[in-house]
PDB file of N, CA and C in Angstrom:
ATOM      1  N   UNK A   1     133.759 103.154 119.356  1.00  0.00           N
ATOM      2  CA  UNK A   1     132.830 102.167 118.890  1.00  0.00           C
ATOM      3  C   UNK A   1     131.607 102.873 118.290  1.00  0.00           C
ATOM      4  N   UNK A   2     131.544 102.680 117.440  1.00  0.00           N
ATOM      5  CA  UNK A   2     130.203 103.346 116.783  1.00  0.00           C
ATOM      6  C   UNK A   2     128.680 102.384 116.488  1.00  0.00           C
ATOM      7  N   UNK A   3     127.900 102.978 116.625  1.00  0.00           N
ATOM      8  CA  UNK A   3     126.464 102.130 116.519  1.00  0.00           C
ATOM      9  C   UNK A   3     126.100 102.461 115.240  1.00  0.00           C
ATOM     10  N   UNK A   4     125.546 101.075 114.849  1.00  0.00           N
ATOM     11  CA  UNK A   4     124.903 100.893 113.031  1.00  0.00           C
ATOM     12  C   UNK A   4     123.702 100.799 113.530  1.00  0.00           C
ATOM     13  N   UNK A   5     122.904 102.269 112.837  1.00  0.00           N
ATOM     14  CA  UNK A   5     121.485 102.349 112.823  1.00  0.00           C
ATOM     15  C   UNK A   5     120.922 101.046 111.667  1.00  0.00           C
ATOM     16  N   UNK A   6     119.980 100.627 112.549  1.00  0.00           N
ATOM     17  CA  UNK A   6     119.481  99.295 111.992  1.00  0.00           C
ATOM     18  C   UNK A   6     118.157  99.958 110.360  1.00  0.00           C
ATOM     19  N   UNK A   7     117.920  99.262 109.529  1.00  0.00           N
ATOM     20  CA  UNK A   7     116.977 100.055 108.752  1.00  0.00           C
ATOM     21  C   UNK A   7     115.750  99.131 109.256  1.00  0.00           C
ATOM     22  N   UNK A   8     114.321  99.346 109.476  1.00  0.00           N
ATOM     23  CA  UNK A   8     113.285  98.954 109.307  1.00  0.00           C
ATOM     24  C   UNK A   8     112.790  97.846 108.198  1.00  0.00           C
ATOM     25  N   UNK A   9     112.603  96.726 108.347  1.00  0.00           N
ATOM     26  CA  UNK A   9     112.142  95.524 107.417  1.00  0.00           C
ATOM     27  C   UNK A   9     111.492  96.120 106.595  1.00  0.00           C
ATOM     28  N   UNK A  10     111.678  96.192 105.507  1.00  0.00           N
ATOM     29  CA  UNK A  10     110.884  96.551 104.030  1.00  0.00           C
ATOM     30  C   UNK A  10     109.290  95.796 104.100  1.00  0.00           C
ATOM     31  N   UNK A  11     109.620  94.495 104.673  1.00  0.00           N
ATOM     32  CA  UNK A  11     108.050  94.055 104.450  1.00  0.00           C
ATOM     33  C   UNK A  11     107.511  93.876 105.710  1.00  0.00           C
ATOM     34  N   UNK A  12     107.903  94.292 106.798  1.00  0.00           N
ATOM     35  CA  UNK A  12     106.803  94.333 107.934  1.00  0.00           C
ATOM     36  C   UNK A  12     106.464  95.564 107.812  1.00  0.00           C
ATOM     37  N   UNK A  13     107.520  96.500 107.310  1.00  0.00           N
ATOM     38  CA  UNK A  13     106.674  97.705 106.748  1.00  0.00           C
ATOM     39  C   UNK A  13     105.638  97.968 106.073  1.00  0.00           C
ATOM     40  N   UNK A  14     105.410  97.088 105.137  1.00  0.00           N
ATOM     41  CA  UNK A  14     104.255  97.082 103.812  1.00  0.00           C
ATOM     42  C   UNK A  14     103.112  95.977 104.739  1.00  0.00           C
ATOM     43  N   UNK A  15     103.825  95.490 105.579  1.00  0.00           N
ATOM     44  CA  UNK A  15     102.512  94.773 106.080  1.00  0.00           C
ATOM     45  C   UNK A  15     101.746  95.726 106.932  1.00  0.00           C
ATOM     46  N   UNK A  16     102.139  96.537 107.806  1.00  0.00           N
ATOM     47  CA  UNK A  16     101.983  97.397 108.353  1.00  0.00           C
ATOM     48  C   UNK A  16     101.456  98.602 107.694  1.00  0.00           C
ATOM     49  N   UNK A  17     101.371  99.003 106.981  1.00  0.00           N
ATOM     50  CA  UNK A  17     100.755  99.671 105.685  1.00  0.00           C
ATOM     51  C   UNK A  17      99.496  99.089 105.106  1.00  0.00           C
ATOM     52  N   UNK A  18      99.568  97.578 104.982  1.00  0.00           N
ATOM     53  CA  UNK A  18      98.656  97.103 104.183  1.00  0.00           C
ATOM     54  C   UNK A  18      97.291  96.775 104.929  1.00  0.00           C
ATOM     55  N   UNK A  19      97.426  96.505 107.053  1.00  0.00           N
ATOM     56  CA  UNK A  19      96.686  96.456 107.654  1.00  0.00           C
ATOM     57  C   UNK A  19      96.221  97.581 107.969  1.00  0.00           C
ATOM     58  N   UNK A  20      96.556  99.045 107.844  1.00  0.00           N
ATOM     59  CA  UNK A  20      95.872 100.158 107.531  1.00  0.00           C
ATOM     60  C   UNK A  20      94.842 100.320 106.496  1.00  0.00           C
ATOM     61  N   UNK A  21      95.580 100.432 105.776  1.00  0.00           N
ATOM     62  CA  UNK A  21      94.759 100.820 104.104  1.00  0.00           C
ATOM     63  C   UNK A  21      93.880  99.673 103.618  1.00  0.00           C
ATOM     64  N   UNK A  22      93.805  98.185 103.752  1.00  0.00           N
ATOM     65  CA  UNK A  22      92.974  97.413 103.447  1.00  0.00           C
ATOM     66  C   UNK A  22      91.705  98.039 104.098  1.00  0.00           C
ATOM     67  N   UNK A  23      91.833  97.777 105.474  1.00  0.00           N
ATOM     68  CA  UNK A  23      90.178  97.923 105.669  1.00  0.00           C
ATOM     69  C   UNK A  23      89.513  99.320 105.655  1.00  0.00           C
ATOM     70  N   UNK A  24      90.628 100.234 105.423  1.00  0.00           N
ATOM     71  CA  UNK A  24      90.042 101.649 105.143  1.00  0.00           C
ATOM     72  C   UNK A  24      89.611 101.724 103.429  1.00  0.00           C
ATOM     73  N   UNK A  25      89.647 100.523 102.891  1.00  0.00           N
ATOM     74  CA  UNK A  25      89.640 100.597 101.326  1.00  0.00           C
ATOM     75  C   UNK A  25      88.140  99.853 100.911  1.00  0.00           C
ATOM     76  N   UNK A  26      87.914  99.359 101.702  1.00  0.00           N
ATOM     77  CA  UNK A  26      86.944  98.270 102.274  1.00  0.00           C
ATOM     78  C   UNK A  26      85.861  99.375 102.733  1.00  0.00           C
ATOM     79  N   UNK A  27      86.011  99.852 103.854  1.00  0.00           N
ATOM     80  CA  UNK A  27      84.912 100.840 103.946  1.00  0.00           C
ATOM     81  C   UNK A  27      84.403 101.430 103.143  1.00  0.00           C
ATOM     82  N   UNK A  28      85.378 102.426 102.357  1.00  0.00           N
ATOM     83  CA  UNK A  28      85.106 103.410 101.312  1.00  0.00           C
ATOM     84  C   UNK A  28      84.486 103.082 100.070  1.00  0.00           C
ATOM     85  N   UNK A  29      84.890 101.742 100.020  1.00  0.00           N
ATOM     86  CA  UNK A  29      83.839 101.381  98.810  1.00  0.00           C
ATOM     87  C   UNK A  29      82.644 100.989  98.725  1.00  0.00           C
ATOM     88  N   UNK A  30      82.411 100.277 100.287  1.00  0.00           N
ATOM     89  CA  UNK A  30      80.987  99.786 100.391  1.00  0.00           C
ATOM     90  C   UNK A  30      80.190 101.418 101.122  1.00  0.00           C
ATOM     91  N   UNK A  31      81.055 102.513 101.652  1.00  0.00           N
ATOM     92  CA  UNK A  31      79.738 103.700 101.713  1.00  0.00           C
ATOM     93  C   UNK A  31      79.551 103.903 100.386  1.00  0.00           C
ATOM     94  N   UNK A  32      80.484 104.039  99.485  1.00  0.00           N
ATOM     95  CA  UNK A  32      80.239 104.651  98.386  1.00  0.00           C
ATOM     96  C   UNK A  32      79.477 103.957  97.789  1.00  0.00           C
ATOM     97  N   UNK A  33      79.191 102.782  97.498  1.00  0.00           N
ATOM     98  CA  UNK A  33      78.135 101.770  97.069  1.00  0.00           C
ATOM     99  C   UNK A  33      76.374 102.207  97.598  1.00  0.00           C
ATOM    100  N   UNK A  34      76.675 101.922  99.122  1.00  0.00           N
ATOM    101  CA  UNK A  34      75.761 102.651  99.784  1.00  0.00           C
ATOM    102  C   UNK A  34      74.878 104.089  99.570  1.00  0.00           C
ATOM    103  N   UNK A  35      75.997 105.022  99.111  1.00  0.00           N
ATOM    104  CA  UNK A  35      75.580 106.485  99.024  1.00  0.00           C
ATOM    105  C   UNK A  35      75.283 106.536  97.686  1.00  0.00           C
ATOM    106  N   UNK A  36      75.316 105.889  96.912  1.00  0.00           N
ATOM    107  CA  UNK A  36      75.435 105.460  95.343  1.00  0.00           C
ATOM    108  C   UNK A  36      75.969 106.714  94.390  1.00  0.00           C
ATOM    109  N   UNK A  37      77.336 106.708  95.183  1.00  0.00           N
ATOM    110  CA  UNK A  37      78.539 107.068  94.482  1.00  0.00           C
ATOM    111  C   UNK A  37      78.992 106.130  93.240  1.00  0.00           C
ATOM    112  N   UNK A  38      80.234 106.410  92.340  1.00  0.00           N
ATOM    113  CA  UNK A  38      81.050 105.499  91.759  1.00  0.00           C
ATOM    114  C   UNK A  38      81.922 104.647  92.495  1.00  0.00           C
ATOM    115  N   UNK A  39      81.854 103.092  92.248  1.00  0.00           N
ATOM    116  CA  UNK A  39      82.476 102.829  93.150  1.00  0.00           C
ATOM    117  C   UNK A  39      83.809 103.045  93.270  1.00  0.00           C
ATOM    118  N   UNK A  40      84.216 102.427  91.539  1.00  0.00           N
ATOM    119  CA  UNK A  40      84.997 102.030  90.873  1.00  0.00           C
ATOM    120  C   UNK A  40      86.030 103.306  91.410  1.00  0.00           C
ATOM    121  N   UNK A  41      85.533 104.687  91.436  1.00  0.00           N
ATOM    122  CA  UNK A  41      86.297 105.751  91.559  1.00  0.00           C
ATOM    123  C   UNK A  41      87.119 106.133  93.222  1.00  0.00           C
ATOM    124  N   UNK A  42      85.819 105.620  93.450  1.00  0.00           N
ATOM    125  CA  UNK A  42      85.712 106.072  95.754  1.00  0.00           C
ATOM    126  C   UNK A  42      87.143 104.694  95.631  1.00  0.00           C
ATOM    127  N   UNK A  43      86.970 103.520  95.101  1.00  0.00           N
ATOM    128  CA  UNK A  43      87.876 102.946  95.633  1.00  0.00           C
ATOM    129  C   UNK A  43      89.353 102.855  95.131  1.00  0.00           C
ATOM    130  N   UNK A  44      89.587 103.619  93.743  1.00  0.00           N
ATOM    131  CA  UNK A  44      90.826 104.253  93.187  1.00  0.00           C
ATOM    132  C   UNK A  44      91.645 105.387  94.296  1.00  0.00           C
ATOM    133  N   UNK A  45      90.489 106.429  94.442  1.00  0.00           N
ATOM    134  CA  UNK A  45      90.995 107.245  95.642  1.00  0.00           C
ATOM    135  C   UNK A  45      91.195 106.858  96.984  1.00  0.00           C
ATOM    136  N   UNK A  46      90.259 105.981  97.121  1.00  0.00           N
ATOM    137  CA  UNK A  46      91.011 105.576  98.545  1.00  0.00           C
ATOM    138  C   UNK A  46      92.393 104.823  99.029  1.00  0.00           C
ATOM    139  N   UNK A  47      92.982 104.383  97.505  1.00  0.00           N
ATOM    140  CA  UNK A  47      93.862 103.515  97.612  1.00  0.00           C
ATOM    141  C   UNK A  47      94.945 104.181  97.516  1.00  0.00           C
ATOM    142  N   UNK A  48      94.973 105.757  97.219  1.00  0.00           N
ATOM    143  CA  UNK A  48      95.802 106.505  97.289  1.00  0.00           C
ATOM    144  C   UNK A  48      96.633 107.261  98.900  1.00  0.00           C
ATOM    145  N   UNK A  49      97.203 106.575  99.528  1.00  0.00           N
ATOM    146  CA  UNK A  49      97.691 107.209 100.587  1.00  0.00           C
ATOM    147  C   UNK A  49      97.340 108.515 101.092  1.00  0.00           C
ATOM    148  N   UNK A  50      97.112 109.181 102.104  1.00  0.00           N
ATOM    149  CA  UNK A  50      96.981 110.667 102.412  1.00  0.00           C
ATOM    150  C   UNK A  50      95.681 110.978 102.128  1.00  0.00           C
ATOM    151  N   UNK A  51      95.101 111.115 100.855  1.00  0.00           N
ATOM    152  CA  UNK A  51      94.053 110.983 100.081  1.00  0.00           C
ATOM    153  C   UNK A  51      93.024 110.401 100.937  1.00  0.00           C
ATOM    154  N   UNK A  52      92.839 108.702 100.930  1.00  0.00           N
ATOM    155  CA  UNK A  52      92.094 108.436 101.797  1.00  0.00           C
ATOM    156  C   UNK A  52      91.707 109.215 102.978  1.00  0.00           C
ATOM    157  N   UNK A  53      92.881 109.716 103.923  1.00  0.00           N
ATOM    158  CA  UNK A  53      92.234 110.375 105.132  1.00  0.00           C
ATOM    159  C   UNK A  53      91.294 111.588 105.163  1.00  0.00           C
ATOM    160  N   UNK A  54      91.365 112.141 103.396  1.00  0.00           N
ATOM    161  CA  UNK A  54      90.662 113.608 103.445  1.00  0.00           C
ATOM    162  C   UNK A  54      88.618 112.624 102.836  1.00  0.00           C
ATOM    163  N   UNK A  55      88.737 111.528 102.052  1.00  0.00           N
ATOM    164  CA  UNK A  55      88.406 110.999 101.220  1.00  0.00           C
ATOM    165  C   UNK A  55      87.126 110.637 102.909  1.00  0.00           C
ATOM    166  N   UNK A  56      87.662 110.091 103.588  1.00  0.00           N
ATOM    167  CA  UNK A  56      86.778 109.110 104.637  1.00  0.00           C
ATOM    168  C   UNK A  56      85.455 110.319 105.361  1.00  0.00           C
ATOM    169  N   UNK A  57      85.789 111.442 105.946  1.00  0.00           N
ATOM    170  CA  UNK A  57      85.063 112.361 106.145  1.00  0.00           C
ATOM    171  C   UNK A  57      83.929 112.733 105.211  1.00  0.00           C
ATOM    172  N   UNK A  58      84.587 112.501 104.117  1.00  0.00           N
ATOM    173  CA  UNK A  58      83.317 113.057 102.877  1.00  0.00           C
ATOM    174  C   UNK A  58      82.534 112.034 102.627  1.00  0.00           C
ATOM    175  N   UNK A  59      82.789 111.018 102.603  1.00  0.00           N
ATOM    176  CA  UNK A  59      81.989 110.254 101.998  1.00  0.00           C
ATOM    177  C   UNK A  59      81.147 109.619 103.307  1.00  0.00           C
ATOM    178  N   UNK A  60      81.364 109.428 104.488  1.00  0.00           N
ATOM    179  CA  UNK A  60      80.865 109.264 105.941  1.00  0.00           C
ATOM    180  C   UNK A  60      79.777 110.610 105.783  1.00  0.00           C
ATOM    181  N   UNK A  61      79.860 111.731 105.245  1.00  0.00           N
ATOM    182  CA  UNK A  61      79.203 112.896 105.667  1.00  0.00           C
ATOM    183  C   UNK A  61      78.049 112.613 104.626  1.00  0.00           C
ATOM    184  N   UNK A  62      78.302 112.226 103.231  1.00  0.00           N
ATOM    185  CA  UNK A  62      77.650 112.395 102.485  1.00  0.00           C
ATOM    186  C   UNK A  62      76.137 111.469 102.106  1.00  0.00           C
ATOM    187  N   UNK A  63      74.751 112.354 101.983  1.00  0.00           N
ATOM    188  CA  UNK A  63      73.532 111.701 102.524  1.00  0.00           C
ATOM    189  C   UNK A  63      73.736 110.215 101.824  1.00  0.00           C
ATOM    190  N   UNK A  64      72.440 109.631 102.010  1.00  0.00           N
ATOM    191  CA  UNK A  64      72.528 107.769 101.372  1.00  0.00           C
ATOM    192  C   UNK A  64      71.812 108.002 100.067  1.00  0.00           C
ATOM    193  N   UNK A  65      71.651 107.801  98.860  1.00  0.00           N
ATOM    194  CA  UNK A  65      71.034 108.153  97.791  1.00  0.00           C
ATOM    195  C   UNK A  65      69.632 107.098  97.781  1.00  0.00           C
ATOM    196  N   UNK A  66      69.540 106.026  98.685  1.00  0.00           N
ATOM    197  CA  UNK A  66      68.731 105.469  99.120  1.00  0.00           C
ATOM    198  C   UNK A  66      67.707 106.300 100.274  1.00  0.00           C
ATOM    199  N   UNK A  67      68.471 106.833 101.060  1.00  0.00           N
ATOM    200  CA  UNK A  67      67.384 107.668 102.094  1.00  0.00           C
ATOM    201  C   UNK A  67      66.698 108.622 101.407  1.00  0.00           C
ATOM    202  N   UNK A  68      67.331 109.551 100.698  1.00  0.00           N
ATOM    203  CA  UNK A  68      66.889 110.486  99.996  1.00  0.00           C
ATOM    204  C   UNK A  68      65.756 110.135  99.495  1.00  0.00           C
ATOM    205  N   UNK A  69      65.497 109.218  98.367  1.00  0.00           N
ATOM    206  CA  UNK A  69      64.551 108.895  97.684  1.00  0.00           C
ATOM    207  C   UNK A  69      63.397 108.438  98.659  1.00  0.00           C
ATOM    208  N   UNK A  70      63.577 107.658  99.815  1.00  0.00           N
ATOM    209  CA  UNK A  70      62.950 106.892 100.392  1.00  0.00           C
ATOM    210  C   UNK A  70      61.847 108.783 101.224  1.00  0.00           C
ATOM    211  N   UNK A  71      63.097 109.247 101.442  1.00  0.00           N
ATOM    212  CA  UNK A  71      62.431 111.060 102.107  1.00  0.00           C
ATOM    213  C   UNK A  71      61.503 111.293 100.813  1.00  0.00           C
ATOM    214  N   UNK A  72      61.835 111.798 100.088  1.00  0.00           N
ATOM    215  CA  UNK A  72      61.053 112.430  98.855  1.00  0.00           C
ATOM    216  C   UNK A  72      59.653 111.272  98.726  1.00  0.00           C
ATOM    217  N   UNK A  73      59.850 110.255  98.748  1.00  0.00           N
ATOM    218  CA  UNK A  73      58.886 109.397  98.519  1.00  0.00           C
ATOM    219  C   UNK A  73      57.511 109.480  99.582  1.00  0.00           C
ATOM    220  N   UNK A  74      58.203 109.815 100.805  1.00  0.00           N
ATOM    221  CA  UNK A  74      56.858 109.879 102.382  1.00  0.00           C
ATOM    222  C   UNK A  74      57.001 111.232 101.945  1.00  0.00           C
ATOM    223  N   UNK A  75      57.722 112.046 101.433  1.00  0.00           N
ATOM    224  CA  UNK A  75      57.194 114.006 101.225  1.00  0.00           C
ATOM    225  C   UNK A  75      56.052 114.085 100.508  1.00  0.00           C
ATOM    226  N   UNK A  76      56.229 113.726  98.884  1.00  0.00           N
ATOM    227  CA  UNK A  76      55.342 113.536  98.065  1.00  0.00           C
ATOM    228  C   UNK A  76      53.917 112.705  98.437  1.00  0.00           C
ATOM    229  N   UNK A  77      54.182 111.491  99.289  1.00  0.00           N
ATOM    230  CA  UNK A  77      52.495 111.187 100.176  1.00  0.00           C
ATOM    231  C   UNK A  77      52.407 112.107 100.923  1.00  0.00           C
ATOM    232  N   UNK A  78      52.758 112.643 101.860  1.00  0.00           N
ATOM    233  CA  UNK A  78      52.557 113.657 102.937  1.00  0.00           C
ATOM    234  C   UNK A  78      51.508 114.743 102.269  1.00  0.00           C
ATOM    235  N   UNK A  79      52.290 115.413 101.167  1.00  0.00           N
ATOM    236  CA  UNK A  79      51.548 116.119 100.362  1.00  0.00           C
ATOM    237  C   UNK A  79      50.344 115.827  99.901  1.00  0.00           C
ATOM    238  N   UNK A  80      50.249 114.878  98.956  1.00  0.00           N
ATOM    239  CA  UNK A  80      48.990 113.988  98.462  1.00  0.00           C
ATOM    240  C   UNK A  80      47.682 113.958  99.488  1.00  0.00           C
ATOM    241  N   UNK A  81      48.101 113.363 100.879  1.00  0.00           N
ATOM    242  CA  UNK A  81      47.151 113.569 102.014  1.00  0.00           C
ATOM    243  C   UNK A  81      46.577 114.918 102.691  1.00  0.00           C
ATOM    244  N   UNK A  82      47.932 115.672 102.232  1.00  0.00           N
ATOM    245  CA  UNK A  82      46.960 117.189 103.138  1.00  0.00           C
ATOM    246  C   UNK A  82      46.687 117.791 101.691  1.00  0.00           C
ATOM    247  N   UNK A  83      47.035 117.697 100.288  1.00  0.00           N
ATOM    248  CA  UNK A  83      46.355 117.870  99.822  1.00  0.00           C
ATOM    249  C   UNK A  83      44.488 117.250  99.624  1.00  0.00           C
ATOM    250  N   UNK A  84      44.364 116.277  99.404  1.00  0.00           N
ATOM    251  CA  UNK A  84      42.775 115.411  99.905  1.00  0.00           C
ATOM    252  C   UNK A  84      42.281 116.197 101.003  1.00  0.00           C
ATOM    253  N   UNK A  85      43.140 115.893 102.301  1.00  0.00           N
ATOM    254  CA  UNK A  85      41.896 116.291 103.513  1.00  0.00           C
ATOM    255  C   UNK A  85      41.204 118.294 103.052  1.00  0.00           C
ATOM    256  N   UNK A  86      42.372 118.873 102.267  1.00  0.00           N
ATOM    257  CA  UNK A  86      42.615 120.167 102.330  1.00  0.00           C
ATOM    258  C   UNK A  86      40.896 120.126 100.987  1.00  0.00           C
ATOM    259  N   UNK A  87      40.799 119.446  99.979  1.00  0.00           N
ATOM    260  CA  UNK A  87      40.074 119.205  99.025  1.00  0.00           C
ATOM    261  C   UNK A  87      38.438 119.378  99.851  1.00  0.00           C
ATOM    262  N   UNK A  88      38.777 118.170 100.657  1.00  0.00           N
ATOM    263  CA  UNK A  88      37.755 117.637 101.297  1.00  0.00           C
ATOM    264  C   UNK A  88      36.543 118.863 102.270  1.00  0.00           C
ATOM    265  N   UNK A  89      37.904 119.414 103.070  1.00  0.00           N
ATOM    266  CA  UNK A  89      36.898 120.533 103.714  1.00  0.00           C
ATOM    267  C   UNK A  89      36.686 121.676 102.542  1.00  0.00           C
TER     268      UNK A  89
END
């Protein structure tokens, strides 16, 4: 008597696939939005299998293009003030 290996449903497969990669596709575009990356691009690559997993680290790592400015912005007062008090004495 021999046993027939059964094959795996084609589409609980892809559903199963698709509840992965949706919300990992979802993330990647709104950091990249966030970090003010391209979006259009962060979310081409993320939609690429494998890819995504190298893709999520970098863009999680990478600073906010909003903080940055917001840093440079209190640097440049910072300066301004110890320049004055520095004037002053």
């Amino acid at each position: 008597m021999q046993q027939v290996a059964q094959q795996p449903n084609p589409f609980s497969t892809l559903i199963m696939f698709a509840l992965i990669m949706v919300p990992m596709i979802i993330a990647i575009s709104r950091l990249a939005k966030e970090k003010g990356k391209n979006v259009i691009l962060w979310t081409i690559l993320a939609c690429i299998p494998f890819v995504n997993f190298f893709i999520i680290p970098y863009i999680v790592g990478t600073p906010s293009k909003t903080q940055d400015e917001k840093l440079n912005m209190i640097i440049e007062l910072l300066n301004k003030d110890n320049q004055n008090n520095n004037s002053t004495h």
